[in-house]
C-alpha atoms as a PDB file:
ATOM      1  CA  UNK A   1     100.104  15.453 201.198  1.00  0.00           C
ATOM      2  CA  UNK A   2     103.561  16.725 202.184  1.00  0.00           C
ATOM      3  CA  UNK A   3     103.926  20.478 201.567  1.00  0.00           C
ATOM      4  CA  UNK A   4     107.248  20.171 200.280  1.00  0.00           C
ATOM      5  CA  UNK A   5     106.218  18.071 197.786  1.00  0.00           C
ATOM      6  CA  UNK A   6     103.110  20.110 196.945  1.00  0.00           C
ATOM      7  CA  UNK A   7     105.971  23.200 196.466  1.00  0.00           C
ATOM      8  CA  UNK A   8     108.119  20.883 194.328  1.00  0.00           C
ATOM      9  CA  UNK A   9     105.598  20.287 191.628  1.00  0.00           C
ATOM     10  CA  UNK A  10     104.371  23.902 191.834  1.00  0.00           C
ATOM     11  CA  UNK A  11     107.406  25.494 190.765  1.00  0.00           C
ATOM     12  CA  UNK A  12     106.465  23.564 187.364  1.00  0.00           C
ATOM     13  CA  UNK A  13     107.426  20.515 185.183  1.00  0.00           C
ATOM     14  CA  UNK A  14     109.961  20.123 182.047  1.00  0.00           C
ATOM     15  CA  UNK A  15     108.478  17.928 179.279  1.00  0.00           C
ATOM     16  CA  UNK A  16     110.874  16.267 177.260  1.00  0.00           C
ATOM     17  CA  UNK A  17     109.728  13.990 173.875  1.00  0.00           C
ATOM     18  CA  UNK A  18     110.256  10.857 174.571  1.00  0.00           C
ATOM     19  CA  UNK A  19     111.607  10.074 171.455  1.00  0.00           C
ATOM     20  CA  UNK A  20     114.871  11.907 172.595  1.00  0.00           C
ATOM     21  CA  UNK A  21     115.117   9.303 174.840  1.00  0.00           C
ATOM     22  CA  UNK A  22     115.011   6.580 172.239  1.00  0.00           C
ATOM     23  CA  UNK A  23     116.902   7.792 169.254  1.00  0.00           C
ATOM     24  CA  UNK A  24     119.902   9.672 171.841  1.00  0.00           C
ATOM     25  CA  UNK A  25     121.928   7.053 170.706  1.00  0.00           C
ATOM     26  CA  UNK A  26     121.084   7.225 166.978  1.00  0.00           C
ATOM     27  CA  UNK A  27     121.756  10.870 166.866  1.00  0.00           C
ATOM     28  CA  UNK A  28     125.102  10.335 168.743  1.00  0.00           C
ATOM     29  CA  UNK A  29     123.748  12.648 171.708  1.00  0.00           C
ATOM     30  CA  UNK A  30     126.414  12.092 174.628  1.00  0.00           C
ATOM     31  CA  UNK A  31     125.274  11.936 178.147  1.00  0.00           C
ATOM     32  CA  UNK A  32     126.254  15.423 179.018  1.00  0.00           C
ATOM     33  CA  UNK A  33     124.972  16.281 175.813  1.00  0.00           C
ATOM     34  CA  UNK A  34     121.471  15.226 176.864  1.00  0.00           C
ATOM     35  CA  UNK A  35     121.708  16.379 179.731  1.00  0.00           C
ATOM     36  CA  UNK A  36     122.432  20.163 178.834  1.00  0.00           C
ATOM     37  CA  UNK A  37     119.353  19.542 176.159  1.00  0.00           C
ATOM     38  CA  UNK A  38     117.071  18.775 179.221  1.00  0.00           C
ATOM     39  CA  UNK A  39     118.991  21.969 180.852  1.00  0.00           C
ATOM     40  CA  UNK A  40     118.042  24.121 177.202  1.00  0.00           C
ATOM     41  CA  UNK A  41     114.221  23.193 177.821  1.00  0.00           C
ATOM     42  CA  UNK A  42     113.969  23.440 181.531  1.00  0.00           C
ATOM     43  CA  UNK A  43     115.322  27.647 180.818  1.00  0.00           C
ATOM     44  CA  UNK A  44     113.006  27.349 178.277  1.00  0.00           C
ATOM     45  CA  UNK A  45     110.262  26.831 180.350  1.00  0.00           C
ATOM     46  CA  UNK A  46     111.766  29.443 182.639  1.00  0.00           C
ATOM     47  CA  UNK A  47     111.222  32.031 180.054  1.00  0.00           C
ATOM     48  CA  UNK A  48     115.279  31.908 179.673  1.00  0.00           C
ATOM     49  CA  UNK A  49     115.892  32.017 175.613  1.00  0.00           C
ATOM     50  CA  UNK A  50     119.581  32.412 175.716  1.00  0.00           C
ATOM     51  CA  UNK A  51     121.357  30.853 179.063  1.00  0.00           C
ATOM     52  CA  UNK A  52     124.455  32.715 179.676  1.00  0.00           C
ATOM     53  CA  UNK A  53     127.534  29.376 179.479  1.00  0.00           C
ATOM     54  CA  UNK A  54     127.853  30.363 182.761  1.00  0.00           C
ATOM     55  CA  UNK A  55     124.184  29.750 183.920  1.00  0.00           C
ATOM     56  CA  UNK A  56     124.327  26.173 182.108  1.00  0.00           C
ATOM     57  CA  UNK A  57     127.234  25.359 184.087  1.00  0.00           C
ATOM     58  CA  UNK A  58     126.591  26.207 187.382  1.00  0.00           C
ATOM     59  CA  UNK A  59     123.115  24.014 186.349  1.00  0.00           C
ATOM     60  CA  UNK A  60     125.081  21.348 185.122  1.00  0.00           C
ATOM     61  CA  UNK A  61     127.938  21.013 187.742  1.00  0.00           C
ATOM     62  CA  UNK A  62     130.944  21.569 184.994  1.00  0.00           C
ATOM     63  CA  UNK A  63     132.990  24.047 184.023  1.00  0.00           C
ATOM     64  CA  UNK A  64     132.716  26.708 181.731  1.00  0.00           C
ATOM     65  CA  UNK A  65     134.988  25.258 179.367  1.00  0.00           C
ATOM     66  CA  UNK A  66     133.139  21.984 179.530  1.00  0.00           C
ATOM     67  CA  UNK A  67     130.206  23.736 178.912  1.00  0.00           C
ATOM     68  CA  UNK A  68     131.109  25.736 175.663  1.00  0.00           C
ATOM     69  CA  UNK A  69     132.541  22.369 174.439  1.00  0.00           C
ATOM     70  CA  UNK A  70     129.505  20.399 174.710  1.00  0.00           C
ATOM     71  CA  UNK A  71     127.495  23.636 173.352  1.00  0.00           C
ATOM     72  CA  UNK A  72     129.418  23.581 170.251  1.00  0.00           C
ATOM     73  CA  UNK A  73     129.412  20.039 169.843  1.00  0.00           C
ATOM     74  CA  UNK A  74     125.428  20.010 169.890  1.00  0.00           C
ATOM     75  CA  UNK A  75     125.838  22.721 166.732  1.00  0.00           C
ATOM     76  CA  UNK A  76     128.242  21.128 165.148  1.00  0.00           C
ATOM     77  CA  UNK A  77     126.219  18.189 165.248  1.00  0.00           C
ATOM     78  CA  UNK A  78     123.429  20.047 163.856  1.00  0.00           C
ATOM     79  CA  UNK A  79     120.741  19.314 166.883  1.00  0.00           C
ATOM     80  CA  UNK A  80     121.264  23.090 168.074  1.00  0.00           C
ATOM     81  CA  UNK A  81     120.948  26.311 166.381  1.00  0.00           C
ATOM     82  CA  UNK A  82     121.346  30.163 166.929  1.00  0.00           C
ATOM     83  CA  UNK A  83     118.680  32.412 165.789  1.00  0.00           C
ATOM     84  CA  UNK A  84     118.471  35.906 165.381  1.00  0.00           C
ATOM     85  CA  UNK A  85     115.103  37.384 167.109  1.00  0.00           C
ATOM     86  CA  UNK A  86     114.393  41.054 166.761  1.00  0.00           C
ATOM     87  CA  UNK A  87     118.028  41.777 167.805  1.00  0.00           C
ATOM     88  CA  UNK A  88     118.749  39.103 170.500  1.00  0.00           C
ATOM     89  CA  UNK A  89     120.329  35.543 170.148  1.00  0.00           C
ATOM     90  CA  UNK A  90     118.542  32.773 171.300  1.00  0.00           C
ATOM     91  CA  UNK A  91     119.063  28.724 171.329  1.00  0.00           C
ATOM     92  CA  UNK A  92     116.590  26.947 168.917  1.00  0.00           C
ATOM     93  CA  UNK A  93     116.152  23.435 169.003  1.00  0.00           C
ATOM     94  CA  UNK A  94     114.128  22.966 166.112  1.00  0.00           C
ATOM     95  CA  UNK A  95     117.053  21.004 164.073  1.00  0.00           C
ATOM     96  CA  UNK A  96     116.616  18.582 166.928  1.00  0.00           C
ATOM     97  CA  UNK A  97     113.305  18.126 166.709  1.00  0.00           C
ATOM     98  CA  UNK A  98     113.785  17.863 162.946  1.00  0.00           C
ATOM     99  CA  UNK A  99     116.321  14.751 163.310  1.00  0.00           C
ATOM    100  CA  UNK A 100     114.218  13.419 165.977  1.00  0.00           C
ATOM    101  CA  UNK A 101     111.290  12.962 163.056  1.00  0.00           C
ATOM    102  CA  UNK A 102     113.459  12.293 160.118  1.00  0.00           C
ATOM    103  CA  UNK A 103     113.941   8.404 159.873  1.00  0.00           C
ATOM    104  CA  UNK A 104     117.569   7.119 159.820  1.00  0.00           C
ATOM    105  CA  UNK A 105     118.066   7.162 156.035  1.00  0.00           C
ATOM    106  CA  UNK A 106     117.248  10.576 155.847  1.00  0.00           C
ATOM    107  CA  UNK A 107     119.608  11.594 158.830  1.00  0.00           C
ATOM    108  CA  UNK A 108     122.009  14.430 158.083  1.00  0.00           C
ATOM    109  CA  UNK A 109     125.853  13.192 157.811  1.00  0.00           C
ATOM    110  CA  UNK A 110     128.025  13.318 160.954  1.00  0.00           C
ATOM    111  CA  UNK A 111     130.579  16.224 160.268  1.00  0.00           C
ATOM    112  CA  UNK A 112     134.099  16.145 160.608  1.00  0.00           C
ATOM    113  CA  UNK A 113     135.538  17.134 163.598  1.00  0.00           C
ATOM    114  CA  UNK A 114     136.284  21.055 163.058  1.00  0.00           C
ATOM    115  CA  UNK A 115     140.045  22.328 163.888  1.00  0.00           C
ATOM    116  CA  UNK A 116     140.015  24.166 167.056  1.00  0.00           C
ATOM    117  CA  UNK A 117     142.437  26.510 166.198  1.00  0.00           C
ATOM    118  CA  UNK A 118     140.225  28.055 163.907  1.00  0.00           C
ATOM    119  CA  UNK A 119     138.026  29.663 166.653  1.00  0.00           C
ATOM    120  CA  UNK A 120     141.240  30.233 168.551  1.00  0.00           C
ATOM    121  CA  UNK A 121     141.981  32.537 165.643  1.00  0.00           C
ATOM    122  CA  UNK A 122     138.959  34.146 165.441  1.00  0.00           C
ATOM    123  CA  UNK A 123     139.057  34.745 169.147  1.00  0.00           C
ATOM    124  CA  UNK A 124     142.479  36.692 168.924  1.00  0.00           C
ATOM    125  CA  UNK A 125     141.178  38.965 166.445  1.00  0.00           C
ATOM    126  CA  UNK A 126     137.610  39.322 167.216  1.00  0.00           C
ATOM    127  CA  UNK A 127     137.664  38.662 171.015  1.00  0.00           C
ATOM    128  CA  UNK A 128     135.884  36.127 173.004  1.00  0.00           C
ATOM    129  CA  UNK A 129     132.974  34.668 170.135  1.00  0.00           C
ATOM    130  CA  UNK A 130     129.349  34.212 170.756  1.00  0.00           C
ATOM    131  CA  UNK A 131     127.819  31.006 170.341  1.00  0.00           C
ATOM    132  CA  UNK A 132     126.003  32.579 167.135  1.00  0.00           C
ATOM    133  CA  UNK A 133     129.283  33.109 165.998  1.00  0.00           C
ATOM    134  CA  UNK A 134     130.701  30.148 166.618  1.00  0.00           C
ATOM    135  CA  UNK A 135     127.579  28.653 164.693  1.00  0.00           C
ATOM    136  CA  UNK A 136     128.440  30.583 161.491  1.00  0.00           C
ATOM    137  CA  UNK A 137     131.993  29.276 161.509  1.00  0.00           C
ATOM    138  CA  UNK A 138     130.800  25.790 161.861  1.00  0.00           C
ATOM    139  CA  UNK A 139     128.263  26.462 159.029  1.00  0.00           C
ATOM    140  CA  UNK A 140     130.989  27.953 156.796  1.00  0.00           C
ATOM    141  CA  UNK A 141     133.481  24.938 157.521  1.00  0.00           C
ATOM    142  CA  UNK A 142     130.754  21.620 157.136  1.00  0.00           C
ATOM    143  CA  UNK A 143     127.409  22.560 154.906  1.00  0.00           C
ATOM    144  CA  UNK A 144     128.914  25.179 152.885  1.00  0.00           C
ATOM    145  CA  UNK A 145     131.906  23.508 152.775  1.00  0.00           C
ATOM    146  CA  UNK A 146     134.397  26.321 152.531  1.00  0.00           C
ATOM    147  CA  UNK A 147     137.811  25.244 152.864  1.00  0.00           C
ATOM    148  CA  UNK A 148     139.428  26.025 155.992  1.00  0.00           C
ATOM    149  CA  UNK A 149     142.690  28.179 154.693  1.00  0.00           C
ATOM    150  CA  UNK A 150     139.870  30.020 152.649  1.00  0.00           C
ATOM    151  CA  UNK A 151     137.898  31.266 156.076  1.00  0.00           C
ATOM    152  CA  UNK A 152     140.808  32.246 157.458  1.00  0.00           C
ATOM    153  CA  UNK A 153     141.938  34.104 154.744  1.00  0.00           C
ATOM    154  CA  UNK A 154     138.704  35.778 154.707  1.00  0.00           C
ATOM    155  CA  UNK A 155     139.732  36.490 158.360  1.00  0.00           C
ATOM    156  CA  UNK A 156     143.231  37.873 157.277  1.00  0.00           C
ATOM    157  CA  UNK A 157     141.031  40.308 154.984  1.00  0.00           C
ATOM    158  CA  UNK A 158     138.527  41.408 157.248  1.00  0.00           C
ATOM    159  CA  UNK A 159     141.865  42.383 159.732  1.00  0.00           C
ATOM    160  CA  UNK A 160     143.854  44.078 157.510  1.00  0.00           C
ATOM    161  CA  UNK A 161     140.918  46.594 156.392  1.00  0.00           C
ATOM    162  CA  UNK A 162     140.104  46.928 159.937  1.00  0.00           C
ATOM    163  CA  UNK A 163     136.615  45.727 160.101  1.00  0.00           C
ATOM    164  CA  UNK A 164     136.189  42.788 162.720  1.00  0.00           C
ATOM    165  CA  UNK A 165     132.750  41.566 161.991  1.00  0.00           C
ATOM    166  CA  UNK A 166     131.239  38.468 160.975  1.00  0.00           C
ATOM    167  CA  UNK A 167     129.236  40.194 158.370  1.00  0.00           C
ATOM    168  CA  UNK A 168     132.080  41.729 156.821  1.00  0.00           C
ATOM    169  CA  UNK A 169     133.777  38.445 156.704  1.00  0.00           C
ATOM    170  CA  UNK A 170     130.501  36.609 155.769  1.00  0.00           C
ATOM    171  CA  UNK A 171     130.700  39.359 152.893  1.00  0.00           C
ATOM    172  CA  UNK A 172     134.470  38.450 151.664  1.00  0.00           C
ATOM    173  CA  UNK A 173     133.250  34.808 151.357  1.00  0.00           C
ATOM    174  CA  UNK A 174     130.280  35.333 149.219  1.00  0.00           C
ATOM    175  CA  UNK A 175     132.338  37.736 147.240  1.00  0.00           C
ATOM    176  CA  UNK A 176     134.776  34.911 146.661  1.00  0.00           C
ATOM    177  CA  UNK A 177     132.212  32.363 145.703  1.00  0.00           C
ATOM    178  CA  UNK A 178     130.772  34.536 142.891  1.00  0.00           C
ATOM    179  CA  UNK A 179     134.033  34.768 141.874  1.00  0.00           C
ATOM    180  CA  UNK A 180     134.790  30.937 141.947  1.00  0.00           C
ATOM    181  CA  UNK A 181     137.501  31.125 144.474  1.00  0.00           C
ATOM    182  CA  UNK A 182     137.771  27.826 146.562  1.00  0.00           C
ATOM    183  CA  UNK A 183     141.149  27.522 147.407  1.00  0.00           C
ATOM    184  CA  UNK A 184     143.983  29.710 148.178  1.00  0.00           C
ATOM    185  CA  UNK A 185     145.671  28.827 144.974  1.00  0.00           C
ATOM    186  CA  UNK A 186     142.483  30.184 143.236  1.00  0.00           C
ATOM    187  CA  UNK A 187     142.918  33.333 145.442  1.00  0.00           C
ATOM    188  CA  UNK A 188     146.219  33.659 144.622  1.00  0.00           C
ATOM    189  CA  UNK A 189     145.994  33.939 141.177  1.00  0.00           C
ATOM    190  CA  UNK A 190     143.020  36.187 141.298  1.00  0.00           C
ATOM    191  CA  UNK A 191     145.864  38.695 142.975  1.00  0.00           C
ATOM    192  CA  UNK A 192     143.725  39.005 146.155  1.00  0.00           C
END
């Protein structure tokens, strides 16, 4: 046998479940999309938890940009996640494997598109965002449904008493939801 060939399948295999194969076009998952899903397992397998957007492009040929975009698609569509592991973010792509199992019926509904100036707001006031933190906006915006003006008021708050941290903002939004604030007209007469 060809030593080159012998070298190639030492350096190891990716195994993807064939179901994503079949239902990719169930779950709306986009060619590039699927292809920076194979990219998430193959680091996996690499020992790579949390691929730097600049790693996943150079492996995928596009920019950047590109590559942030189709990231935060794959969240927004709920078939990526960020977790929190003692201290360090990490990809998890257990909600994938969660839709890939759950029959049609029981599929999670499509989200709106999300406003991109939203994380160009957070970006001029907390500086450049990491994908975790893009994942709580997209959290706060479609399955907690806060409005829009509301996070970005939250925002406004955190700002004005100087403390630029998702926490903190995290905090001013459950603070508001005790309170039954859901719209800026509600905040408004509360005097905050």
């Amino acid at each position: 046998m060809d030593h080159n060939l012998i070298q190639l399948f030492e350096e190891g295999t990716v195994v993807l479940p064939k179901r994503l194969f079949t239902e990719a076009k169930r779950l709306g998952i986009s060619f590039v999309e699927f292809t920076l899903i194979g990219q998430l397992f193959a680091c996996r397998a690499e020992g790579m938890e949390m691929p730097s957007p600049e790693e996943l492009s150079n492996r995928l040929g596009l920019s950047e940009t590109e590559t942030i975009e189709t990231t935060l698609g794959l969240l927004q569509k709920g078939l990526l996640a960020m977790e929190n592991v003692a201290g360090s973010e990490r990809y998890s792509l257990v909600p994938l494997y969660e839709k890939l199992m759950a029959p049609p019926e029981q599929e999670a509904p499509n989200f709106d598109t999300i406003n991109p100036s939203v994380f160009q707001h957070f970006e001029r006031e907390l500086g450049m965002m990491s994908p975790f933190q893009m994942e709580q906006i997209i959290q706060w915006l479609t399955i907690e449904n806060i409005a829009e003006e509301l996070v970005l008021a939250a925002l406004r708050e955190a700002v004005y008493h100087n403390v630029r941290k998702m926490t903190y903002i995290n905090q001013i939004l459950r603070t508001w939801e005790r309170e039954g604030i859901k719209t800026l007209e509600d905040l408004a007469t509360r005097g905050g």
